[in-house]
PDB file of N, CA and C in Angstrom:
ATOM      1  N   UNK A   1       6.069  13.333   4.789  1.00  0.00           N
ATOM      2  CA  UNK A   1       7.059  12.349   4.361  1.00  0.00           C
ATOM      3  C   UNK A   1       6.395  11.053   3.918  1.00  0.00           C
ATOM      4  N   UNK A   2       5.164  10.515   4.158  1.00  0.00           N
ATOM      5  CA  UNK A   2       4.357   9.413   4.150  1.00  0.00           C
ATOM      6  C   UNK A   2       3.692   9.507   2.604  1.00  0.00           C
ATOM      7  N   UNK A   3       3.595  10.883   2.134  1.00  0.00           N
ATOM      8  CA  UNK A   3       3.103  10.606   0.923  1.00  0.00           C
ATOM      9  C   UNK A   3       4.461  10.212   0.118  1.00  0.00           C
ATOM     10  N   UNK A   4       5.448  10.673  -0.007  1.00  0.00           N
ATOM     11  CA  UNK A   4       6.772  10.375  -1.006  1.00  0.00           C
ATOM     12  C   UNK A   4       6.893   8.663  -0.787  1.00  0.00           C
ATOM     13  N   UNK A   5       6.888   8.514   0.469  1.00  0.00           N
ATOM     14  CA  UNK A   5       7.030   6.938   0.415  1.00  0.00           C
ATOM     15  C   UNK A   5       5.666   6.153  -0.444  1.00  0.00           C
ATOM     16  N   UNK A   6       4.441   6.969  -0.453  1.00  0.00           N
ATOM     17  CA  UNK A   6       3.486   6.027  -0.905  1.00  0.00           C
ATOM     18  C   UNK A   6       3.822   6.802  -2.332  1.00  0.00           C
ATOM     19  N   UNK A   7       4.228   7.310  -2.876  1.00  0.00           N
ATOM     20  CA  UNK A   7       4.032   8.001  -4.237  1.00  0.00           C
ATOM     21  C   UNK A   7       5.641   6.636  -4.765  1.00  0.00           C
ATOM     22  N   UNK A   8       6.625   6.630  -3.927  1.00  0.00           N
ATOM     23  CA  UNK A   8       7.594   6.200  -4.689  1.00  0.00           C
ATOM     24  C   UNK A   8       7.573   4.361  -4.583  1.00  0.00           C
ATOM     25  N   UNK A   9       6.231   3.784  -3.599  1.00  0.00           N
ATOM     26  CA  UNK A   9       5.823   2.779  -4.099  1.00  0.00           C
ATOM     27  C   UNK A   9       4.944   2.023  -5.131  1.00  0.00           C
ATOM     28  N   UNK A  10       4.298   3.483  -5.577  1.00  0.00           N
ATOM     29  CA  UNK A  10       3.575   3.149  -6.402  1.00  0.00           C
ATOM     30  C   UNK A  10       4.319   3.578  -7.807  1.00  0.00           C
ATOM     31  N   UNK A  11       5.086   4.123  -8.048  1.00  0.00           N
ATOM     32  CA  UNK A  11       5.596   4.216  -9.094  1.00  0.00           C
ATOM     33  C   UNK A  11       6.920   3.060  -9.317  1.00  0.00           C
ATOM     34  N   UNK A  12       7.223   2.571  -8.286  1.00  0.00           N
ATOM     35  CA  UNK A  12       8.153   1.093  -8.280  1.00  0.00           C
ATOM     36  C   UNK A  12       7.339  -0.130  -8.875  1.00  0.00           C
ATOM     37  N   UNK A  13       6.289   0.131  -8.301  1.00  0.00           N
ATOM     38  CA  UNK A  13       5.151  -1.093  -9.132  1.00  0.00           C
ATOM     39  C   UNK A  13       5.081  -0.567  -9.989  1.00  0.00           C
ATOM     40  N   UNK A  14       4.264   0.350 -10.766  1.00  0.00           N
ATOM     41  CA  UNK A  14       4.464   0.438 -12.297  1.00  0.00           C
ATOM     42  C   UNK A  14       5.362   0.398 -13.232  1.00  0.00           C
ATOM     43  N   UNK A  15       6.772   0.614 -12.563  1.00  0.00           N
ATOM     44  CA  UNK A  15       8.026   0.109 -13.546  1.00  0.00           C
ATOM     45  C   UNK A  15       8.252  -1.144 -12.793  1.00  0.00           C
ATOM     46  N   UNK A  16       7.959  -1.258 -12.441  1.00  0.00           N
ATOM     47  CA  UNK A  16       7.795  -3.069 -12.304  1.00  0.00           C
ATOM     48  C   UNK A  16       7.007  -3.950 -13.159  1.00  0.00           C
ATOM     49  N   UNK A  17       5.906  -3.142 -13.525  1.00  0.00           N
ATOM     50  CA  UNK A  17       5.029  -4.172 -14.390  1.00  0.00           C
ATOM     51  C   UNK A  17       5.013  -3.598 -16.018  1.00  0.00           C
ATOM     52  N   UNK A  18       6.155  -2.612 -15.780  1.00  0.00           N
ATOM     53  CA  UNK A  18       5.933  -2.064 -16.984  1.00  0.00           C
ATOM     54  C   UNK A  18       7.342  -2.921 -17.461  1.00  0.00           C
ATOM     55  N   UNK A  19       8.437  -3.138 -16.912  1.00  0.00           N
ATOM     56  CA  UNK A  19       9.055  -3.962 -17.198  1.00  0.00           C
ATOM     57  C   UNK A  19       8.753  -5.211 -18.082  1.00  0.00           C
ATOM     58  N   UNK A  20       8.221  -5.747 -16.883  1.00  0.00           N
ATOM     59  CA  UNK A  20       7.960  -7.512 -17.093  1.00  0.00           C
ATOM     60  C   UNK A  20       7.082  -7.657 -18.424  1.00  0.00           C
ATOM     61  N   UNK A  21       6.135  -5.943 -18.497  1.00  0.00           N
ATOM     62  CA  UNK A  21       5.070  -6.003 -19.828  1.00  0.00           C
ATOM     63  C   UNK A  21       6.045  -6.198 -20.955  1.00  0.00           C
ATOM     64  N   UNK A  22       7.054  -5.408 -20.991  1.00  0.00           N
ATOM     65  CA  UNK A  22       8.235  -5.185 -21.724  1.00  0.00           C
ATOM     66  C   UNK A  22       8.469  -6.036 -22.147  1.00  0.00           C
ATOM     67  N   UNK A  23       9.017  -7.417 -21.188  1.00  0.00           N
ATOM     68  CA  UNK A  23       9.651  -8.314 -21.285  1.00  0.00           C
ATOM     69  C   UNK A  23       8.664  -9.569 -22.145  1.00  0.00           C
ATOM     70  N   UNK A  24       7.047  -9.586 -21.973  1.00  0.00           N
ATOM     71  CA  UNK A  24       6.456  -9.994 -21.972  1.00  0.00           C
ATOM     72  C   UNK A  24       5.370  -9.895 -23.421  1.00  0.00           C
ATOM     73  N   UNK A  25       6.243  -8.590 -23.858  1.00  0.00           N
ATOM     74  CA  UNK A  25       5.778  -8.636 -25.217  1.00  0.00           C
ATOM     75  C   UNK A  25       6.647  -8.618 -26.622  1.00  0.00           C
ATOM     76  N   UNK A  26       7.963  -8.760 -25.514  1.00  0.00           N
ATOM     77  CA  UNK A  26       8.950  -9.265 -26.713  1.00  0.00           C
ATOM     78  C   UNK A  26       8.990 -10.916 -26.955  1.00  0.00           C
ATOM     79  N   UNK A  27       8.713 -11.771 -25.748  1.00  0.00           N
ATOM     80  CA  UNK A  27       8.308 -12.945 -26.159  1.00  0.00           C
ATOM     81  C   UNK A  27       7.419 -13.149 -26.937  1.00  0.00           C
ATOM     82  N   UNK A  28       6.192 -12.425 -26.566  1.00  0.00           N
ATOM     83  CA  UNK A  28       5.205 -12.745 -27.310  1.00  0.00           C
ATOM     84  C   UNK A  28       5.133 -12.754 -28.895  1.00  0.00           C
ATOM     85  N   UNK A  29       6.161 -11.530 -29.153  1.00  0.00           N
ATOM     86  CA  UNK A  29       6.559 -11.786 -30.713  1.00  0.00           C
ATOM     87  C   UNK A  29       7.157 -12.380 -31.083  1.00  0.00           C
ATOM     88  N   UNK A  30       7.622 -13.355 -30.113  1.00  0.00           N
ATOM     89  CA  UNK A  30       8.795 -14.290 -30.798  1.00  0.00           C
ATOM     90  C   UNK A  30      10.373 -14.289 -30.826  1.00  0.00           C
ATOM     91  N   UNK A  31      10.116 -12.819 -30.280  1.00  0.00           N
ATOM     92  CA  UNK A  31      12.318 -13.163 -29.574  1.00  0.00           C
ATOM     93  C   UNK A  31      12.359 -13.784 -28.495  1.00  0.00           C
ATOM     94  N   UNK A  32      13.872 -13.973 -28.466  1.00  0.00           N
ATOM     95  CA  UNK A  32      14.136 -14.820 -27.212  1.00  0.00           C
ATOM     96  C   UNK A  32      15.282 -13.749 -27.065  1.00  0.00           C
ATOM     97  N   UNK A  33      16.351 -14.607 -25.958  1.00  0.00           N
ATOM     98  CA  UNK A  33      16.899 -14.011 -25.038  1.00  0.00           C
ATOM     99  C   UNK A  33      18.566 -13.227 -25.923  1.00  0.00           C
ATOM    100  N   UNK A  34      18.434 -13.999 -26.973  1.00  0.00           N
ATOM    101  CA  UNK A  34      19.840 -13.649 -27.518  1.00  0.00           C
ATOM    102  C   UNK A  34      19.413 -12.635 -28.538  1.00  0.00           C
ATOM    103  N   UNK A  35      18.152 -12.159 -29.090  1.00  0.00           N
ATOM    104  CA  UNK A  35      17.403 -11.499 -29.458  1.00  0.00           C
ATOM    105  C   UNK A  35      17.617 -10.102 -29.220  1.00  0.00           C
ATOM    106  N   UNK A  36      16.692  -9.811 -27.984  1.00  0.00           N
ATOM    107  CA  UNK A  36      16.673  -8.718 -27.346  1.00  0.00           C
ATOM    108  C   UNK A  36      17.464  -7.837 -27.260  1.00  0.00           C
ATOM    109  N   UNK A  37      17.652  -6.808 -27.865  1.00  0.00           N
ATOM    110  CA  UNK A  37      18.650  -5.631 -28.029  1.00  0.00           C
ATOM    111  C   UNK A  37      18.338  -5.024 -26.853  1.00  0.00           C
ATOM    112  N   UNK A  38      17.412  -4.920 -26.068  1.00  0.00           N
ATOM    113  CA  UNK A  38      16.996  -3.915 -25.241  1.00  0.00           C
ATOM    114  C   UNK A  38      16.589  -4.545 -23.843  1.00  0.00           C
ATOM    115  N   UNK A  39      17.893  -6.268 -24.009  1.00  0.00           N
ATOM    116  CA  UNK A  39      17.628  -6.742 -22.726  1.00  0.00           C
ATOM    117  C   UNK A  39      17.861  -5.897 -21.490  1.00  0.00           C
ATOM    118  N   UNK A  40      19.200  -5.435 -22.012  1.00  0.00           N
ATOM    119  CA  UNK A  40      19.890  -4.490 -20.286  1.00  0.00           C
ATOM    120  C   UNK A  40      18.596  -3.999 -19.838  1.00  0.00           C
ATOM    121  N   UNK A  41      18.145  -2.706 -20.705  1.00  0.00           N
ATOM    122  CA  UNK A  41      17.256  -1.629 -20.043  1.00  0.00           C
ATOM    123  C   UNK A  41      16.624  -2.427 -19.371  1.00  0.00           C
ATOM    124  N   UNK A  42      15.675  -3.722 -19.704  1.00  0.00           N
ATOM    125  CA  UNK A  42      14.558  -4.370 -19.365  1.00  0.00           C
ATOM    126  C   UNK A  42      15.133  -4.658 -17.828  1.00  0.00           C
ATOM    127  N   UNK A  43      15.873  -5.228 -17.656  1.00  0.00           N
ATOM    128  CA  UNK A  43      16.767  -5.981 -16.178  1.00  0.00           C
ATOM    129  C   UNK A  43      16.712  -4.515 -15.475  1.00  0.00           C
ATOM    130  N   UNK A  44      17.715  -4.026 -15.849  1.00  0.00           N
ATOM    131  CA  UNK A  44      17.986  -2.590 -15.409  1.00  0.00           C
ATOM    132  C   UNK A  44      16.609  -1.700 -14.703  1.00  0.00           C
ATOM    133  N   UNK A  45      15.671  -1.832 -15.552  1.00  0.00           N
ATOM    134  CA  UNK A  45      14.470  -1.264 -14.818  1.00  0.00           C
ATOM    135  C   UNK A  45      13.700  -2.098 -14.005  1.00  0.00           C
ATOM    136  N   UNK A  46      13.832  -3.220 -14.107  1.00  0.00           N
ATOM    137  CA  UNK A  46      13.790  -4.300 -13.410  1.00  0.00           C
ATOM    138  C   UNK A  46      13.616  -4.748 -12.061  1.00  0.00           C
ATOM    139  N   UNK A  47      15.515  -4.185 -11.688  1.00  0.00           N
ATOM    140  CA  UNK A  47      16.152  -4.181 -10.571  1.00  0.00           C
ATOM    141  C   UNK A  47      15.978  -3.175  -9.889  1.00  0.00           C
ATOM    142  N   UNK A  48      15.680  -1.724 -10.415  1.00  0.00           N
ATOM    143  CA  UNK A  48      15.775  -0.766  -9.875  1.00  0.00           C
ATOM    144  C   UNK A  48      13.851  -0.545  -9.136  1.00  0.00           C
ATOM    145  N   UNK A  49      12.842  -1.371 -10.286  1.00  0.00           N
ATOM    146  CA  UNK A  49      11.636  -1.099  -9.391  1.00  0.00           C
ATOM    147  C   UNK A  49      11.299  -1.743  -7.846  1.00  0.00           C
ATOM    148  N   UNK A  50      12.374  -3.200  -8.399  1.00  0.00           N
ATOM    149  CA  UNK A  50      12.428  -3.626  -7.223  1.00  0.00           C
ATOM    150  C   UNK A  50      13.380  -3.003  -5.856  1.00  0.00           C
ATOM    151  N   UNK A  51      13.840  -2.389  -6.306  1.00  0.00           N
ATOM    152  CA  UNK A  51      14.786  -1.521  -4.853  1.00  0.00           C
ATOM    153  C   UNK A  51      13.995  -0.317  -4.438  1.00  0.00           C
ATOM    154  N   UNK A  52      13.588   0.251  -5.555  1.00  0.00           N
ATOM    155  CA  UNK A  52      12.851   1.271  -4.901  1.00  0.00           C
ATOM    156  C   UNK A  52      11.013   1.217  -4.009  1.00  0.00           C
ATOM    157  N   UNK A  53      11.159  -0.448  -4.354  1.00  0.00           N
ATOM    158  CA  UNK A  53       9.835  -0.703  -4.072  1.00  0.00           C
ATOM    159  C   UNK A  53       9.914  -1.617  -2.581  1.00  0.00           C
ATOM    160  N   UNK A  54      10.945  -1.858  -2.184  1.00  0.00           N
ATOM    161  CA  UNK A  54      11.533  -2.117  -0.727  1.00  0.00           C
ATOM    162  C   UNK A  54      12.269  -1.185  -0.461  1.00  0.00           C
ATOM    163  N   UNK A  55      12.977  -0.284  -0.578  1.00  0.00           N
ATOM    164  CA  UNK A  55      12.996   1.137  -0.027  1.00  0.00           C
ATOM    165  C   UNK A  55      12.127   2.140   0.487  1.00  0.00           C
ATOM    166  N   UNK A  56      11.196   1.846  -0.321  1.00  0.00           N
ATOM    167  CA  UNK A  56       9.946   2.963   0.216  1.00  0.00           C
ATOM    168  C   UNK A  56       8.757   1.873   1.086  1.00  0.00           C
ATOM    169  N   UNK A  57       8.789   0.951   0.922  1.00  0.00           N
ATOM    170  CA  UNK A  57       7.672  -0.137   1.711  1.00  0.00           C
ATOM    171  C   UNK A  57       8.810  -0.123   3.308  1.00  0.00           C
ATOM    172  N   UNK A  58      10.039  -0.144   3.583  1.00  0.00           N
ATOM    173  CA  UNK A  58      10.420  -0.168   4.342  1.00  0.00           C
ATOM    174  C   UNK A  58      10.441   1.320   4.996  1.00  0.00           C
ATOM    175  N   UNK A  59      10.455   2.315   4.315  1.00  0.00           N
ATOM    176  CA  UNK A  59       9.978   3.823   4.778  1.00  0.00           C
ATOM    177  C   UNK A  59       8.919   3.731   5.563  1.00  0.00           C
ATOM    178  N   UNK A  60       8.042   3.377   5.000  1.00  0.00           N
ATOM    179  CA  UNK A  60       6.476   3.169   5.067  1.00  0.00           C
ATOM    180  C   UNK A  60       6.480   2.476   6.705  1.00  0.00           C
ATOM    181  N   UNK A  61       7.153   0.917   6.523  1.00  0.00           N
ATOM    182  CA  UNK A  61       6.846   0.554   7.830  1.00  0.00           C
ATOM    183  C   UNK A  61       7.534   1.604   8.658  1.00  0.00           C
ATOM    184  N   UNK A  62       8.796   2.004   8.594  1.00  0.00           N
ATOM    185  CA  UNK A  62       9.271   2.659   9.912  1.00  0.00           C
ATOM    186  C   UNK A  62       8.470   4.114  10.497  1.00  0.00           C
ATOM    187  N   UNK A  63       7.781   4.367   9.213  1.00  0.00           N
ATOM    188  CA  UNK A  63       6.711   5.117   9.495  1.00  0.00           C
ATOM    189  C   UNK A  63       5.320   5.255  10.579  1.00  0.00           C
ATOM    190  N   UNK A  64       5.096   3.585  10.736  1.00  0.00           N
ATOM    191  CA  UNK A  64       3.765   2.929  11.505  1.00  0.00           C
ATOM    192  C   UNK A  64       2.942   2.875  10.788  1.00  0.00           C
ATOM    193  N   UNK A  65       3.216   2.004   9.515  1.00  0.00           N
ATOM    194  CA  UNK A  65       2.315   1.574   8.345  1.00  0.00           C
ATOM    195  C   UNK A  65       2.033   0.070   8.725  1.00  0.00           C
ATOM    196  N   UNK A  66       2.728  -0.152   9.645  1.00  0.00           N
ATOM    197  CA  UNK A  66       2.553  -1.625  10.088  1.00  0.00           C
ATOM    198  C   UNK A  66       3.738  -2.169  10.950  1.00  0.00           C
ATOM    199  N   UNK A  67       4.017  -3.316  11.262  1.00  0.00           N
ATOM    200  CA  UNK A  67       5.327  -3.600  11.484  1.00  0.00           C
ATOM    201  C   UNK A  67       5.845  -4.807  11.134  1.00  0.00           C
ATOM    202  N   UNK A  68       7.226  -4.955  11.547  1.00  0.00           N
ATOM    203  CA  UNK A  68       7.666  -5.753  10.830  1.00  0.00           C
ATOM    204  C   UNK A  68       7.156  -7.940  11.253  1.00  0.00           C
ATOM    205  N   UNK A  69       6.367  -7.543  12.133  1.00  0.00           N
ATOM    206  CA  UNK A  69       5.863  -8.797  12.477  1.00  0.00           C
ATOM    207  C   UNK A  69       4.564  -9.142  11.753  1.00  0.00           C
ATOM    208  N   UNK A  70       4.027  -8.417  11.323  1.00  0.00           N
ATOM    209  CA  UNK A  70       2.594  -8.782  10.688  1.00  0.00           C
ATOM    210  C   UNK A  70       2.574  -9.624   9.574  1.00  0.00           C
ATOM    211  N   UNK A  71       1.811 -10.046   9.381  1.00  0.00           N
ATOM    212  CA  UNK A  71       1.888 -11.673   8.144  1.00  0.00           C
ATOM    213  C   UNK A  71       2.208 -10.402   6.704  1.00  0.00           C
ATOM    214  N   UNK A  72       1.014 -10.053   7.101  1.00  0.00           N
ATOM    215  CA  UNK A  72       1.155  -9.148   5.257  1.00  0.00           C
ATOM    216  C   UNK A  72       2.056  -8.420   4.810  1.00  0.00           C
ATOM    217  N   UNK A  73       3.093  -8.512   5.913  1.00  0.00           N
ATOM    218  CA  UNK A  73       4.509  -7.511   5.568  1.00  0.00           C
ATOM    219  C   UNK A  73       5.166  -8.808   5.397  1.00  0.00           C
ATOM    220  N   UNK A  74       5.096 -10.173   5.751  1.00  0.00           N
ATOM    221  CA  UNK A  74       6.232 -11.099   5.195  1.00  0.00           C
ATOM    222  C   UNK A  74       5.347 -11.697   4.019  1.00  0.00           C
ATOM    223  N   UNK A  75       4.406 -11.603   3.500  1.00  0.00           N
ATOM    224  CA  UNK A  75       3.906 -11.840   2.123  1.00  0.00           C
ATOM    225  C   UNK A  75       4.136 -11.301   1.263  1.00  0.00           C
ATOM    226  N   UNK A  76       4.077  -9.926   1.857  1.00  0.00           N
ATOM    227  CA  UNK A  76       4.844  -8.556   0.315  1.00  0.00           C
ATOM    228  C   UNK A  76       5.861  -9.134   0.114  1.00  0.00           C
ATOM    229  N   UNK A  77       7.548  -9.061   1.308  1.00  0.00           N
ATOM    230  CA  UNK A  77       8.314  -9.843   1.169  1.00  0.00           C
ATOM    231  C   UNK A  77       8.608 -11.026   0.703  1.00  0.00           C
ATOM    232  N   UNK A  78       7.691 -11.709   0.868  1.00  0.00           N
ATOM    233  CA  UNK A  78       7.942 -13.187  -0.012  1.00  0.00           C
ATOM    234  C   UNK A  78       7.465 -12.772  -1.424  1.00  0.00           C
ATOM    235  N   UNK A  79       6.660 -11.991  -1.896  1.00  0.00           N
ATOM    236  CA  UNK A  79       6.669 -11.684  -3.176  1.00  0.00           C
ATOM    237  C   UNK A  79       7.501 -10.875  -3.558  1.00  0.00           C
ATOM    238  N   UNK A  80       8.170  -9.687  -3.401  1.00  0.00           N
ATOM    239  CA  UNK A  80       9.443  -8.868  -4.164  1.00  0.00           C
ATOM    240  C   UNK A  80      10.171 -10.059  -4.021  1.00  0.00           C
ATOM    241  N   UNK A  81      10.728 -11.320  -3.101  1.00  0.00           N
ATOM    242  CA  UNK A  81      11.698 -12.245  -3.326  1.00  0.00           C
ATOM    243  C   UNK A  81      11.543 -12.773  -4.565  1.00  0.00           C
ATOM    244  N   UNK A  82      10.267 -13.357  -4.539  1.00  0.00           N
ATOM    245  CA  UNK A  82       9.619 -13.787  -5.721  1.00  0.00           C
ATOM    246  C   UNK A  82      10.059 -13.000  -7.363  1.00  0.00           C
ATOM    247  N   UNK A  83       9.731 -12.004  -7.243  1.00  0.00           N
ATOM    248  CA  UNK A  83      10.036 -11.189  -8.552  1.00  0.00           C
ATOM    249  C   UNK A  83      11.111 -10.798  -8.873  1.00  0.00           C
TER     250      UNK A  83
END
């Protein structure tokens, strides 16, 4: 069960950054926000890397990947807040 949780965190980060790349290279050409035909998807995949990427990190801890007192589990946390 420990690998699905580490397989479905690591694929939450990559549509996570595959997102933001998304997002990050339509600025770069010069659209903006009223622009973007393909804002939804962008959000949409967005939201969903981020759920599945505290879904499975919270698998993980209840697993004994750590617990919920350790600094580096409220740093991850303060970063998915972040993103």
């Amino acid at each position: 069960m420990e690998r699905v949780y580490l397989v479905m965190h690591l694929c939450g980060v990559c549509l996570l950054f595959g997102s933001l790349g998304a997002l990050a290279l339509h600025v770069m050409n010069g659209g903006d926000k009223s622009s973007n035909t393909s804002r939804k998807l962008v959000m949409m995949s967005h939201g969903l890397a981020l759920t599945i990427i505290v879904v499975a990190g919270v698998g993980l801890l209840k697993l004994g990947y750590g617990s919920f007192g350790d600094k580096w589990v409220h740093a991850k946390l303060g970063i998915w807040l972040f993103l």
